[in-house]
C-alpha atoms as a PDB file:
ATOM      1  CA  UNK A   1      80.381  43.971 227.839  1.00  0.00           C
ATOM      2  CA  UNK A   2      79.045  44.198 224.058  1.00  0.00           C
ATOM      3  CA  UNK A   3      77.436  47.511 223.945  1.00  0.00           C
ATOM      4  CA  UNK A   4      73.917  45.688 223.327  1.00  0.00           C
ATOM      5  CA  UNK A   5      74.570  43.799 226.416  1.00  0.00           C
ATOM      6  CA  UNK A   6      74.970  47.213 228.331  1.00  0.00           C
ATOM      7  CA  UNK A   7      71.651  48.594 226.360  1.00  0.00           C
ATOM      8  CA  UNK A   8      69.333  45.697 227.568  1.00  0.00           C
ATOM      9  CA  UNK A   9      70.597  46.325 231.533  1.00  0.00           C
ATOM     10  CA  UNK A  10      70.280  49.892 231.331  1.00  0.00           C
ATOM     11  CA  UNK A  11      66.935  49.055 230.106  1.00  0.00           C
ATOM     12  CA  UNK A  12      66.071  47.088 232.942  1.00  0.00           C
ATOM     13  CA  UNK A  13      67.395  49.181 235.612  1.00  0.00           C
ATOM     14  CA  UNK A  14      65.639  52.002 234.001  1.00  0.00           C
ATOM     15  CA  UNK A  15      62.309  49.734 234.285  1.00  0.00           C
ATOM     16  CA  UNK A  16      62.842  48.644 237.319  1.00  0.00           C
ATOM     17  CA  UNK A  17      63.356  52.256 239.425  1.00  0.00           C
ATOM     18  CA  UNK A  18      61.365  54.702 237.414  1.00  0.00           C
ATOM     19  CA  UNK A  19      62.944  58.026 237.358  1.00  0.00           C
ATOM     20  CA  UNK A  20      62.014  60.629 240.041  1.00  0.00           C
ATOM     21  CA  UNK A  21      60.413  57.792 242.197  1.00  0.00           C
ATOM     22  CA  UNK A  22      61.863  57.575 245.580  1.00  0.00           C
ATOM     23  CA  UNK A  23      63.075  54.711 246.938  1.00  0.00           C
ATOM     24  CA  UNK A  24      60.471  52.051 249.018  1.00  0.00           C
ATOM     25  CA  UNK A  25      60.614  52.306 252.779  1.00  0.00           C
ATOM     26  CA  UNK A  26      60.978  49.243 254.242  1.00  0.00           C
ATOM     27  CA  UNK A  27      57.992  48.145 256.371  1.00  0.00           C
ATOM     28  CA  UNK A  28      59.630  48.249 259.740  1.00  0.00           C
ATOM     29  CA  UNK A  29      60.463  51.619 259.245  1.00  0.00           C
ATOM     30  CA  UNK A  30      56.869  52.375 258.298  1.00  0.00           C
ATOM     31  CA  UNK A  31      56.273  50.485 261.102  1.00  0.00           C
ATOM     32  CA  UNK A  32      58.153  52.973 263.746  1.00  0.00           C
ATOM     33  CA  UNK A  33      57.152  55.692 262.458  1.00  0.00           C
ATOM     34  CA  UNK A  34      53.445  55.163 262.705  1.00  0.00           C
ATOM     35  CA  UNK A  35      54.122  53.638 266.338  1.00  0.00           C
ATOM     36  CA  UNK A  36      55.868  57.171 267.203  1.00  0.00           C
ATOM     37  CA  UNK A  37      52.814  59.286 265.981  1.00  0.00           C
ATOM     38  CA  UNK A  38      50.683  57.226 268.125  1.00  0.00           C
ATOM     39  CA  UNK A  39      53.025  58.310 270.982  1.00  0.00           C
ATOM     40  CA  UNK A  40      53.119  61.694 270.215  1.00  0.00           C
ATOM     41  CA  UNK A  41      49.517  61.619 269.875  1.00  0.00           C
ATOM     42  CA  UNK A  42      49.230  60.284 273.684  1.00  0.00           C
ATOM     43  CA  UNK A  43      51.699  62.506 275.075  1.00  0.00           C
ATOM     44  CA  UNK A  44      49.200  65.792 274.535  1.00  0.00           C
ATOM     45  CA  UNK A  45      46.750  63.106 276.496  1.00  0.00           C
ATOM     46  CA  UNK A  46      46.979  64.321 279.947  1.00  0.00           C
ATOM     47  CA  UNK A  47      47.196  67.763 279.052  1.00  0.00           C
ATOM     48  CA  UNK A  48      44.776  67.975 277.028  1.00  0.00           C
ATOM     49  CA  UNK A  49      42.482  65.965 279.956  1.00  0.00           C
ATOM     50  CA  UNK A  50      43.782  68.661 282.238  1.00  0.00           C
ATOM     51  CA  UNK A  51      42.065  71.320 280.111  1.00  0.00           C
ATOM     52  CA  UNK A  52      38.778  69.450 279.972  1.00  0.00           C
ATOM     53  CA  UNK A  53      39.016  68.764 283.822  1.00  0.00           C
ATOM     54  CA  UNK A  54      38.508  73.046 283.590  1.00  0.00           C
ATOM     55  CA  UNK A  55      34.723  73.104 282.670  1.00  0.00           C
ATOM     56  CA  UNK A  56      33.918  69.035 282.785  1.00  0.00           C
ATOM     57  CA  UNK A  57      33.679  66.704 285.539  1.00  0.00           C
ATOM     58  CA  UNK A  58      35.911  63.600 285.432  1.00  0.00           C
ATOM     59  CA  UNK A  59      33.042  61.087 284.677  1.00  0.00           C
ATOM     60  CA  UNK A  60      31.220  63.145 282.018  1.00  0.00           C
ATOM     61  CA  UNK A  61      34.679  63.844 280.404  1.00  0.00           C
ATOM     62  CA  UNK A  62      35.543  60.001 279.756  1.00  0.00           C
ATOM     63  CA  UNK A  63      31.948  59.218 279.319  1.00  0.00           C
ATOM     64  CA  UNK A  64      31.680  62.056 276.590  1.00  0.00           C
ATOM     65  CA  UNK A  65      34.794  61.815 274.664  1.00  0.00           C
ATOM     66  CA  UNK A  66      34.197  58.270 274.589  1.00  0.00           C
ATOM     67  CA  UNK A  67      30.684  58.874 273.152  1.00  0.00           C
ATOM     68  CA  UNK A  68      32.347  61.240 270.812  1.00  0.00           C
ATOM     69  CA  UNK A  69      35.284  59.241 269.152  1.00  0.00           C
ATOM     70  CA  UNK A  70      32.595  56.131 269.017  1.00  0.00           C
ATOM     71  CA  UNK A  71      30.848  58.456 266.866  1.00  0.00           C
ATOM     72  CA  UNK A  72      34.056  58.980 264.708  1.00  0.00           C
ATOM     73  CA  UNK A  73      34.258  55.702 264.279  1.00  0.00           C
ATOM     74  CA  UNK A  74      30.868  54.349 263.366  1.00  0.00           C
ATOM     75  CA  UNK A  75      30.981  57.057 260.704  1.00  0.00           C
ATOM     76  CA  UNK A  76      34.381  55.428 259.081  1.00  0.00           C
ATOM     77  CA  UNK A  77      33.148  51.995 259.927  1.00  0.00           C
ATOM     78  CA  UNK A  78      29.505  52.571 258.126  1.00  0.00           C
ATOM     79  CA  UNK A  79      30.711  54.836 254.981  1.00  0.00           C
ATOM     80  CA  UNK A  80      33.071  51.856 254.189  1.00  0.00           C
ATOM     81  CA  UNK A  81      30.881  49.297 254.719  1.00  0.00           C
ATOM     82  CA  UNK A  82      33.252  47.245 257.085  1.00  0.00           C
ATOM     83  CA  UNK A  83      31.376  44.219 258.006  1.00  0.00           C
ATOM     84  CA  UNK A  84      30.920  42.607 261.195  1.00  0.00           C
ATOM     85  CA  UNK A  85      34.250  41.292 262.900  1.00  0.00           C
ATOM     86  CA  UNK A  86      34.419  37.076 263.341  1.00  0.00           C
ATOM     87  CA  UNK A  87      32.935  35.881 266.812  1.00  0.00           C
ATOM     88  CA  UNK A  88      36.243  34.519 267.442  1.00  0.00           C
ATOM     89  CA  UNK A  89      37.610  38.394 267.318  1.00  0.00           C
ATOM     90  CA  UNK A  90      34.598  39.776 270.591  1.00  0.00           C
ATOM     91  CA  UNK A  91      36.539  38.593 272.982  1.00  0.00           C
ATOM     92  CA  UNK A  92      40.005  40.389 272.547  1.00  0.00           C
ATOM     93  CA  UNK A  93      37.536  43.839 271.294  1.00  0.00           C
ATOM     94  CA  UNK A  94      36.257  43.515 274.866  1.00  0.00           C
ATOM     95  CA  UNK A  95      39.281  43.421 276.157  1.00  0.00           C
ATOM     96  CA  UNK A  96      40.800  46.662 274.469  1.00  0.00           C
ATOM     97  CA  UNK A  97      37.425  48.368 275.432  1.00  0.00           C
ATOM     98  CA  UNK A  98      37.435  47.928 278.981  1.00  0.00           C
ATOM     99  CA  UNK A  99      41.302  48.596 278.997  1.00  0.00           C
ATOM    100  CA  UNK A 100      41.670  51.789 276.279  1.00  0.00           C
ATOM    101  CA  UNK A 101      38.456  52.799 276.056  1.00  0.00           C
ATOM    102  CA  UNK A 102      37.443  52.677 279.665  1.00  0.00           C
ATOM    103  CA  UNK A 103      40.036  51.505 282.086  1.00  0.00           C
ATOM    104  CA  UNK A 104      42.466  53.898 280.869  1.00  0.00           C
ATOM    105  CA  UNK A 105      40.992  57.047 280.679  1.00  0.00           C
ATOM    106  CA  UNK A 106      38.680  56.981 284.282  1.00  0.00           C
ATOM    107  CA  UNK A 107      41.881  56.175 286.206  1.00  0.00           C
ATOM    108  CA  UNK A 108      44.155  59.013 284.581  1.00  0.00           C
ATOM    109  CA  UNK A 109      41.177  61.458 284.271  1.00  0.00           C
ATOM    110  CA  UNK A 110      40.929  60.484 288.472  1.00  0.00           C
ATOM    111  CA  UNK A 111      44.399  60.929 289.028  1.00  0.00           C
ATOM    112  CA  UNK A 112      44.805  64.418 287.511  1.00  0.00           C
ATOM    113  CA  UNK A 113      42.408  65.844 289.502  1.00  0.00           C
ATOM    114  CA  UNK A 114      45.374  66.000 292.474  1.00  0.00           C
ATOM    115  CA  UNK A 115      48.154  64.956 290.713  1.00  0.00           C
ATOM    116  CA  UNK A 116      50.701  67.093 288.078  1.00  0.00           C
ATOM    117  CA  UNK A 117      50.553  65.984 284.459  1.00  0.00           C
ATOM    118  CA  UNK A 118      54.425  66.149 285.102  1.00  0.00           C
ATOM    119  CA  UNK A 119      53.923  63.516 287.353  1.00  0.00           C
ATOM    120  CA  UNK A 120      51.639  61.386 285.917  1.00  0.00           C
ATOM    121  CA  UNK A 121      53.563  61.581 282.547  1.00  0.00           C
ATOM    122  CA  UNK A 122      56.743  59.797 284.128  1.00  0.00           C
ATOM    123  CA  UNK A 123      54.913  57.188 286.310  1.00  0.00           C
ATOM    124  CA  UNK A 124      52.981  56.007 282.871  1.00  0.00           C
ATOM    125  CA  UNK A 125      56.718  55.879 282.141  1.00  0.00           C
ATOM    126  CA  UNK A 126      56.178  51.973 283.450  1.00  0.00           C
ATOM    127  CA  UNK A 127      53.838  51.273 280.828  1.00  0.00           C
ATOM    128  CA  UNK A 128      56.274  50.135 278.310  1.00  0.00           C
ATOM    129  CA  UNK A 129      57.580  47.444 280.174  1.00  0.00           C
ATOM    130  CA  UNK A 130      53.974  46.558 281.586  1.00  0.00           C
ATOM    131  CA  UNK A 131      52.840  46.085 277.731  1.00  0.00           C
ATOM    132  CA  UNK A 132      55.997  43.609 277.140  1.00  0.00           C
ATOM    133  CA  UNK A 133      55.035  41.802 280.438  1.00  0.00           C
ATOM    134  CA  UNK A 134      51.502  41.158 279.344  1.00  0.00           C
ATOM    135  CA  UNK A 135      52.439  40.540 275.840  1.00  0.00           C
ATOM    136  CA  UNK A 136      55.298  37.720 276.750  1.00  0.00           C
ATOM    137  CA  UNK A 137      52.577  36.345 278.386  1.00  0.00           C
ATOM    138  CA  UNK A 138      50.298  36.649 276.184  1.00  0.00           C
ATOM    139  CA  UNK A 139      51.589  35.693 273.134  1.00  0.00           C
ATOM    140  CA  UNK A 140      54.909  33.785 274.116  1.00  0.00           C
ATOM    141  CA  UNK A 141      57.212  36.597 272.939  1.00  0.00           C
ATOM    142  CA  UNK A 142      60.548  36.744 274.039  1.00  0.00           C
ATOM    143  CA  UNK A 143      62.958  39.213 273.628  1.00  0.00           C
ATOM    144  CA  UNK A 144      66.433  39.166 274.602  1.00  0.00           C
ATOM    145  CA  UNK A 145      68.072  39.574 278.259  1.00  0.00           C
ATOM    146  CA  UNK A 146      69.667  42.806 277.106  1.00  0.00           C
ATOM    147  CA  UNK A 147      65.841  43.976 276.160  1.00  0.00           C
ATOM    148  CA  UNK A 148      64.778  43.178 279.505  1.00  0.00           C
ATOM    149  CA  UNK A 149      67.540  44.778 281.282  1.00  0.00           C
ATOM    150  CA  UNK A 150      67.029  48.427 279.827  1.00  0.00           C
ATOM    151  CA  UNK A 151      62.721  47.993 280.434  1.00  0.00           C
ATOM    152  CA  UNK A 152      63.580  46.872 283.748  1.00  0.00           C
ATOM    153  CA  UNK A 153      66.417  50.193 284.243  1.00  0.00           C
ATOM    154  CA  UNK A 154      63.872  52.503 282.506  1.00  0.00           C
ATOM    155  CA  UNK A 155      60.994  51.027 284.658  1.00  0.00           C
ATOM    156  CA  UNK A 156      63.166  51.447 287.861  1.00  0.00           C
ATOM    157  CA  UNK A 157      64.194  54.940 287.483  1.00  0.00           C
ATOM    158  CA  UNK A 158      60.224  55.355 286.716  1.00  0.00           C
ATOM    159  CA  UNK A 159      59.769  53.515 290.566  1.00  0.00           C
ATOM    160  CA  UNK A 160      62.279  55.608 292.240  1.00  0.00           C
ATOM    161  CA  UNK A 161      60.965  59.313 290.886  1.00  0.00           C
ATOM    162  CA  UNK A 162      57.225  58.296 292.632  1.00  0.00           C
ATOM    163  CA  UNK A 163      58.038  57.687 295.734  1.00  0.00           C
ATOM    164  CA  UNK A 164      60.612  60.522 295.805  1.00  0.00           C
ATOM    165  CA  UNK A 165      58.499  62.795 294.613  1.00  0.00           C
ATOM    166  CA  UNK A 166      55.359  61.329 296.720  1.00  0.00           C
ATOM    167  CA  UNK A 167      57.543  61.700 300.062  1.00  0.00           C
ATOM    168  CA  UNK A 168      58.538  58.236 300.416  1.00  0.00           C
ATOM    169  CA  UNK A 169      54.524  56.720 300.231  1.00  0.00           C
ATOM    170  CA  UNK A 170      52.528  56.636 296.883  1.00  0.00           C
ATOM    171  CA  UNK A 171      49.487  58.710 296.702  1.00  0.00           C
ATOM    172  CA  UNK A 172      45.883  58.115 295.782  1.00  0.00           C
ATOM    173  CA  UNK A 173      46.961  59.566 292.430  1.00  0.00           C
ATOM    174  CA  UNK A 174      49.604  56.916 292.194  1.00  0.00           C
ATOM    175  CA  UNK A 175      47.443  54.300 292.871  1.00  0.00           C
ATOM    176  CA  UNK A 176      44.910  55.050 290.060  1.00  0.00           C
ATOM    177  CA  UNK A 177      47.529  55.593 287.596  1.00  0.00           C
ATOM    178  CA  UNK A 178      48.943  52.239 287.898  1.00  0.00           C
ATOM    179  CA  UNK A 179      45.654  50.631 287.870  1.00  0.00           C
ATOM    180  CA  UNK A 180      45.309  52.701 284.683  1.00  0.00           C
ATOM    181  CA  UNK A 181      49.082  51.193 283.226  1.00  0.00           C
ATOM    182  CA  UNK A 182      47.952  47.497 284.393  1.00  0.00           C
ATOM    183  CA  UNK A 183      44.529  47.666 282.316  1.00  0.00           C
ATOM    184  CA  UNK A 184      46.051  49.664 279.692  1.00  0.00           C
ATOM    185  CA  UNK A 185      48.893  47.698 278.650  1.00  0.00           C
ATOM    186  CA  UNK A 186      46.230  44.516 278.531  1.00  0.00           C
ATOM    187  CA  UNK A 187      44.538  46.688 275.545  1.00  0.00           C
ATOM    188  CA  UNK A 188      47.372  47.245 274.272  1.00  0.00           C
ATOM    189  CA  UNK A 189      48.472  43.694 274.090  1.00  0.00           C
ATOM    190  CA  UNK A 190      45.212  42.391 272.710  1.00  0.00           C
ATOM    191  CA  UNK A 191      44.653  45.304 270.612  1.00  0.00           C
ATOM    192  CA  UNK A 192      48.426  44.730 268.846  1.00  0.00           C
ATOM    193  CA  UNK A 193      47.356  40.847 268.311  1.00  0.00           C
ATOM    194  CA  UNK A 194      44.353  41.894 266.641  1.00  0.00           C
ATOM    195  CA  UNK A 195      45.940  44.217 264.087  1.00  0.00           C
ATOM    196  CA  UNK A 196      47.301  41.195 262.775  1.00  0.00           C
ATOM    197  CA  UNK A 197      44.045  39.908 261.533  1.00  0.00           C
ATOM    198  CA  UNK A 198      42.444  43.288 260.768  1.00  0.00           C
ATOM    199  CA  UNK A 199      42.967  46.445 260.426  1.00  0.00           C
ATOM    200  CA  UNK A 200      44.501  48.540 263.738  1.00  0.00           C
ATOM    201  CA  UNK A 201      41.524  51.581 262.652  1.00  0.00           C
ATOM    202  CA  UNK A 202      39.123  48.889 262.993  1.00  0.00           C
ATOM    203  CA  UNK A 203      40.034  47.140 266.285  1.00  0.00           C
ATOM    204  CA  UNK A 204      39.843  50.583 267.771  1.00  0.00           C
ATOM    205  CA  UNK A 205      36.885  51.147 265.927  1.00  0.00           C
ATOM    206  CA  UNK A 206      34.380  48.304 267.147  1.00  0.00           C
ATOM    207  CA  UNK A 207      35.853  48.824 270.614  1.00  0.00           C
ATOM    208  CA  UNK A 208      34.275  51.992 270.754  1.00  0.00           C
ATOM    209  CA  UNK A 209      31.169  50.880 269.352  1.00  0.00           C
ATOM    210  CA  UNK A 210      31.378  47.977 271.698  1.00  0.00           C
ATOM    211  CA  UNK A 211      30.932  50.684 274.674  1.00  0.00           C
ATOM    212  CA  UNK A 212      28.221  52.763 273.612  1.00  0.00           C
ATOM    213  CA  UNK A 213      25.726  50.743 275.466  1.00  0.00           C
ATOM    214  CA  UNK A 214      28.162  51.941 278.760  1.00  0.00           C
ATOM    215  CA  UNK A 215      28.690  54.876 277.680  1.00  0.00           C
ATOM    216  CA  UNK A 216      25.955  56.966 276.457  1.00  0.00           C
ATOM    217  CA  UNK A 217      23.488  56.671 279.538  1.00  0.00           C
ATOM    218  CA  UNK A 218      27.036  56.919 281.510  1.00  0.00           C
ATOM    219  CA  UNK A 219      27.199  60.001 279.585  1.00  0.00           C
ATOM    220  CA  UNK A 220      23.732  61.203 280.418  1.00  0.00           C
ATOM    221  CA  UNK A 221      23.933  60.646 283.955  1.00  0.00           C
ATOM    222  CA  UNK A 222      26.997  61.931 284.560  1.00  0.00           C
ATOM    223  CA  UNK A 223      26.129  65.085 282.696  1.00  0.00           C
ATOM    224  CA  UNK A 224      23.335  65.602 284.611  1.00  0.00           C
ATOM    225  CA  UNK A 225      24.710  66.034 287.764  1.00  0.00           C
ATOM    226  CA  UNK A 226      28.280  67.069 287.011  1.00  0.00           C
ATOM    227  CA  UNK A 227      28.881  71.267 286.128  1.00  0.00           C
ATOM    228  CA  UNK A 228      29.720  71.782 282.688  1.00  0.00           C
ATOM    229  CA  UNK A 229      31.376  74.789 281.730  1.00  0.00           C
ATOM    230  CA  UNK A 230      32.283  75.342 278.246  1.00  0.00           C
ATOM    231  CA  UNK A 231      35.633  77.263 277.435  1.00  0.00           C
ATOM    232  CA  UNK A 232      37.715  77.196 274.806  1.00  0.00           C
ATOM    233  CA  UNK A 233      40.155  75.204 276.403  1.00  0.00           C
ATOM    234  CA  UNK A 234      37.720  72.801 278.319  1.00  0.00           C
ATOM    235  CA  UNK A 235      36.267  72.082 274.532  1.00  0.00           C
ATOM    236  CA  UNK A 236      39.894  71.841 272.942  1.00  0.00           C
ATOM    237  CA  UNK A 237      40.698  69.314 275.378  1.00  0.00           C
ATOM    238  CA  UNK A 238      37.640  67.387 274.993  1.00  0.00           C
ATOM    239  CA  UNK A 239      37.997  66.878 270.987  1.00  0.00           C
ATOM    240  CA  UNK A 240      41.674  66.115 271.333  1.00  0.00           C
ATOM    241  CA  UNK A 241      41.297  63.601 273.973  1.00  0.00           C
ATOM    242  CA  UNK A 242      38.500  61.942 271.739  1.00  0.00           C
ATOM    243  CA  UNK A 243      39.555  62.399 268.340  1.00  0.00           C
ATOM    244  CA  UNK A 244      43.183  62.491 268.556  1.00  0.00           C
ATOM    245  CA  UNK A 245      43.816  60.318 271.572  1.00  0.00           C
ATOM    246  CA  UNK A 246      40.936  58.210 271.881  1.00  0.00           C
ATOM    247  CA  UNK A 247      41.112  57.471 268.150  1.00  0.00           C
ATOM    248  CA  UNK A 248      43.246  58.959 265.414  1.00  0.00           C
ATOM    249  CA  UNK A 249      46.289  57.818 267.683  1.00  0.00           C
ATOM    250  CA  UNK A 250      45.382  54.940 268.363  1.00  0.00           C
ATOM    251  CA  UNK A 251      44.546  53.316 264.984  1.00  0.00           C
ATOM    252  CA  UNK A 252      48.369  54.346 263.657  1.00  0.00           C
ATOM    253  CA  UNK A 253      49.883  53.104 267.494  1.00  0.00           C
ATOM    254  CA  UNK A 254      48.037  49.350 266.690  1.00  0.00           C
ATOM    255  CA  UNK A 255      49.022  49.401 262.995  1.00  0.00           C
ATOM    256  CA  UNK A 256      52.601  50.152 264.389  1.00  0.00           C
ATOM    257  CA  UNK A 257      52.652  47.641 266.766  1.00  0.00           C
ATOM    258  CA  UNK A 258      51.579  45.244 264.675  1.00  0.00           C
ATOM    259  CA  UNK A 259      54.326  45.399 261.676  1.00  0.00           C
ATOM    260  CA  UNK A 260      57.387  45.676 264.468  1.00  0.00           C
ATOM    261  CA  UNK A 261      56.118  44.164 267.155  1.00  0.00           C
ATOM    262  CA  UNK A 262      54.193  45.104 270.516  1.00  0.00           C
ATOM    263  CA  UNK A 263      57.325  44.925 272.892  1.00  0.00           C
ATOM    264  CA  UNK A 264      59.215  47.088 270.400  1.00  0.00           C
ATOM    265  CA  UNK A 265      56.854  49.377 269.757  1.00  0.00           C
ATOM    266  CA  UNK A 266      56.047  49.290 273.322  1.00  0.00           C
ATOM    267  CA  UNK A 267      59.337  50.830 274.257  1.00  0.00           C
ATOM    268  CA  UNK A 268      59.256  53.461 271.941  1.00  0.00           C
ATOM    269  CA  UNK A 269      56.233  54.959 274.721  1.00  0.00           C
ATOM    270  CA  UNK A 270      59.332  55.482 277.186  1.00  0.00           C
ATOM    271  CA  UNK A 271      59.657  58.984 275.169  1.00  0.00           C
ATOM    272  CA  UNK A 272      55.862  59.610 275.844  1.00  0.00           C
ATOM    273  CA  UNK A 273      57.057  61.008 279.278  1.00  0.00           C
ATOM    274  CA  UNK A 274      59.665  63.199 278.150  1.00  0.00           C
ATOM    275  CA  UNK A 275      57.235  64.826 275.345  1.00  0.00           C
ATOM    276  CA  UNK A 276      54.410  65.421 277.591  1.00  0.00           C
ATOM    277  CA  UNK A 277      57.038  67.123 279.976  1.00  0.00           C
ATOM    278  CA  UNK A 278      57.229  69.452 277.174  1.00  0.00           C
ATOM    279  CA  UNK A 279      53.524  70.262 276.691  1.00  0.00           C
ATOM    280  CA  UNK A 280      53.279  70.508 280.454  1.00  0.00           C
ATOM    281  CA  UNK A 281      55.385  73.706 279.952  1.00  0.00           C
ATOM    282  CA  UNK A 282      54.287  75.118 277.122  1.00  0.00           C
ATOM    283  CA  UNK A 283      50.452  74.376 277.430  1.00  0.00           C
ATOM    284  CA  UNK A 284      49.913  74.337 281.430  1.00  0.00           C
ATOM    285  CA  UNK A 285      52.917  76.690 282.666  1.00  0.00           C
ATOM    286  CA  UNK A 286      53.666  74.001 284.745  1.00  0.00           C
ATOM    287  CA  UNK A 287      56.904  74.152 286.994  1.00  0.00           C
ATOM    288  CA  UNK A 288      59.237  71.064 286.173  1.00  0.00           C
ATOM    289  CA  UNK A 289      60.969  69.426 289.249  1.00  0.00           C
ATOM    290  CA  UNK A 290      65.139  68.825 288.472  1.00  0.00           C
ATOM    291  CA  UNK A 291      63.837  64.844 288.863  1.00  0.00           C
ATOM    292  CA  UNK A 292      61.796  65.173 286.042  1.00  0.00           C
ATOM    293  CA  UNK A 293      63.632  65.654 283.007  1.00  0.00           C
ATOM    294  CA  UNK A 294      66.192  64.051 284.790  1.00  0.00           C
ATOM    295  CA  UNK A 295      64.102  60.640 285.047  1.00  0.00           C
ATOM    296  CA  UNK A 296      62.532  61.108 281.684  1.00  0.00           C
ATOM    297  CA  UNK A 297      66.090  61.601 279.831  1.00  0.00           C
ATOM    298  CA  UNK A 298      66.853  58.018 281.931  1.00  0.00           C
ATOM    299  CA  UNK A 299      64.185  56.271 280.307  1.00  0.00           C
ATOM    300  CA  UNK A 300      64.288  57.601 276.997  1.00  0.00           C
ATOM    301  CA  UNK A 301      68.286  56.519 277.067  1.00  0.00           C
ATOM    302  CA  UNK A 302      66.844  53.223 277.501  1.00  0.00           C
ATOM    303  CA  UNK A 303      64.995  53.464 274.090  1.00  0.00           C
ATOM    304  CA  UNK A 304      67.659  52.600 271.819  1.00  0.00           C
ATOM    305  CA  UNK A 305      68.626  49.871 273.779  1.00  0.00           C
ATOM    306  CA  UNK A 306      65.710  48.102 273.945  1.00  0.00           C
ATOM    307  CA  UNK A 307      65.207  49.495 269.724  1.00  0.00           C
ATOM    308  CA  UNK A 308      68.421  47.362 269.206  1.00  0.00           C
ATOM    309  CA  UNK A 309      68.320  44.347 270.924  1.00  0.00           C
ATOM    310  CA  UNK A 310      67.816  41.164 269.521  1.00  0.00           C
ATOM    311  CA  UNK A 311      64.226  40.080 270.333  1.00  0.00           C
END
C-alpha cells in the first residue's frame, strides 16, 4: 500500500471513531438493561408496600400513591408540553390503567396484609410467562418451543412452591395475587405495544392521569375512614411505591420492552423474585423458607434460556 494510500485510511478511521469515544451499544443491549432496572425497581415493590401497610390502610395506600405518581407525571407531561395522545391510543391507556395502575397494586397491597413478601415475591414469579401468554395473543408473537419450555419449567416450579407452602390449598392471599398477575401482565402487554408508537414515560404517564378521576375522591374517602400513621418507614414506602414503582420503573420497563421485545423482556422479571427475596432480609428481617431461594434460583436458571432462544 503506497504510503498516501495508508494516510487517507488512517484518516478515515481516525474520522470515523473519534479518539477517547467509547464504542456504541447496540440497542438491544440498551434495551436489557433498561428492562432490568425496571425489574429491580419492582422487586423493592412489595417491601416497600409492606412498610406503608405500617401507618396506611390498604385502600388509601394505592389510592394515594397513585394520586401521587399521577402528580409526577402531569408535571413531566405539562413542562414538556406533550400533547394529547391519538384517540386510536385511549383504548390500550385504559387498559394499562386498570391493570398497572389499579389492578395491580389493590390485589398485592390485599394480599400482603396476610401473606409474606417472600411469598408473594415467588408466586408473581408466574408473571413472566402470563405477560408472553397475553402478548402471543395479543400481538401474534411467537417464540420458539425451547422459549416456551423454560416459561412453562420456571412457571411450574412457581405452581409447586404455593401450594407447598400454602399446605396443599391456595390461600386468600394466593388468590388476589394471581388476579393481580392476570390484570397485570394485560398492562404490560398493551403498555409494551404502545411504546412502539410513543414514548414508554408517556404511556405510563397518561395512564395515571387517566385515573385521577378514580383516584382522588378514592383517595379522599379512603383516607377518611382508614388510620393513618405517619413513620418514617410508612412514608418511605409510600414515595417508593409511587415514584419509583408506580412510575420511574415503569417508564424504563416499557421502553425496554419495547426495543427487545415484551416476551423477552418479560422473562427477565423471573429474577424479580429472587431480588425481592433479598430485600425481604435485609429490609423486613424476614425468615426465608429452604423452598424459597431454592424456587427462585429455579426460575432465574430459566432466564438465560428463555434470553437465548430463538423467538
Amino acid at each position: 500500500m503506497r504510503a498516501h494510500d495508508s494516510a487517507t485510511v488512517t484518516s478515515s478511521i481516525a474520522v470515523s471513531t473519534p479518539l477517547g469515544s467509547a464504542p456504541r451499544e447496540s440497542p438491544r443491549a440498551v434495551g436489557i438493561l433498561q428492562a432490568a432496572l425496571g425489574v429491580t425497581a419492582f422487586s423493592l415493590t412489595f417491601p416497600a408496600t409492606a412498610w406503608g401497610l405500617e401507618g396506611f390502610g390498604p385502600w388509601s395506600l394505592v389510592a394515594v400513591r397513585s394520586v401521587l405518581a399521577a402528580a409526577l407525571a402531569a408535571g413531566c407531561l405539562l413542562a414538556l408540553r406533550v400533547p394529547l395522545p391519538g384517540r386510536r391510543h385511549w383504548a390500550g391507556l385504559a387498559v394499562v390503567a386498570a391493570g398497572v395502575v389499579l389492578g395491580f397494586p389493590l390485589l398485592s397491597t390485599l394480599a400482603l396484609r396476610t401473606s409474606t413478601t417472600a411469598h408473594a415475591a415467588v408466586v408473581v414469579g408466574l408473571l413472566p410467562l402470563t405477560t408472553a401468554l397475553f402478548s402471543a395473543l395479543r400481538m401474534g408473537t411467537r417464540p420458539s418451543r425451547t422459549f416456551w419450555a423454560a416459561a412453562l419449567a420456571g412457571a411450574a416450579a412457581v405452581v409447586a412452591f404455593t401450594v407447598t407452602q400454602s399446605g396443599g390449598a391456595l390461600t386468600a392471599a394466593d388468590l388476589y395475587l394471581f388476579g393481580a398477575l392476570l390484570v397485570c401482565a394485560a398492562g404490560y402487554t398493551e403498555g409494551g405495544r404502545l411504546a412502539r408508537e410513543m414514548p414508554g414515560w408517556q404511556v405510563i404517564g397518561w395512564a395515571l392521569v387517566l385515573c385521577l378521576p378514580l383516584t382522588v375522591p378514592g383517595a379522599l374517602v379512603a383516607l377518611s375512614y382508614e388510620p393513618v400513621q405517619l413513620t418514617a418507614h410508612s412514608v418511605t414506602g409510600l414515595l417508593w411505591v409511587a415514584a419509583g414503582s408506580q412510575f420511574l420503573g415503569l417508564v424504563v420497563w416499557y421502553r425496554g420492552m419495547a426495543t427487545i421485545g415484551i416476551p423477552k423482556a418479560s422473562q427477565l422479571q423471573l429474577a424479580q423474585p429472587l431480588l425481592t427475596l433479598v430485600w425481604s432480609v435485609l429490609l423486613l428481617g424476614e425468615r426465608l423458607t429452604p423452598a424459597a431461594p431454592v424456587t427462585a434460583a429455579a426460575v432465574l436458571v430459566c432466564i438465560a434460556v428463555t434470553q437465548r432462544a430463538r423467538g
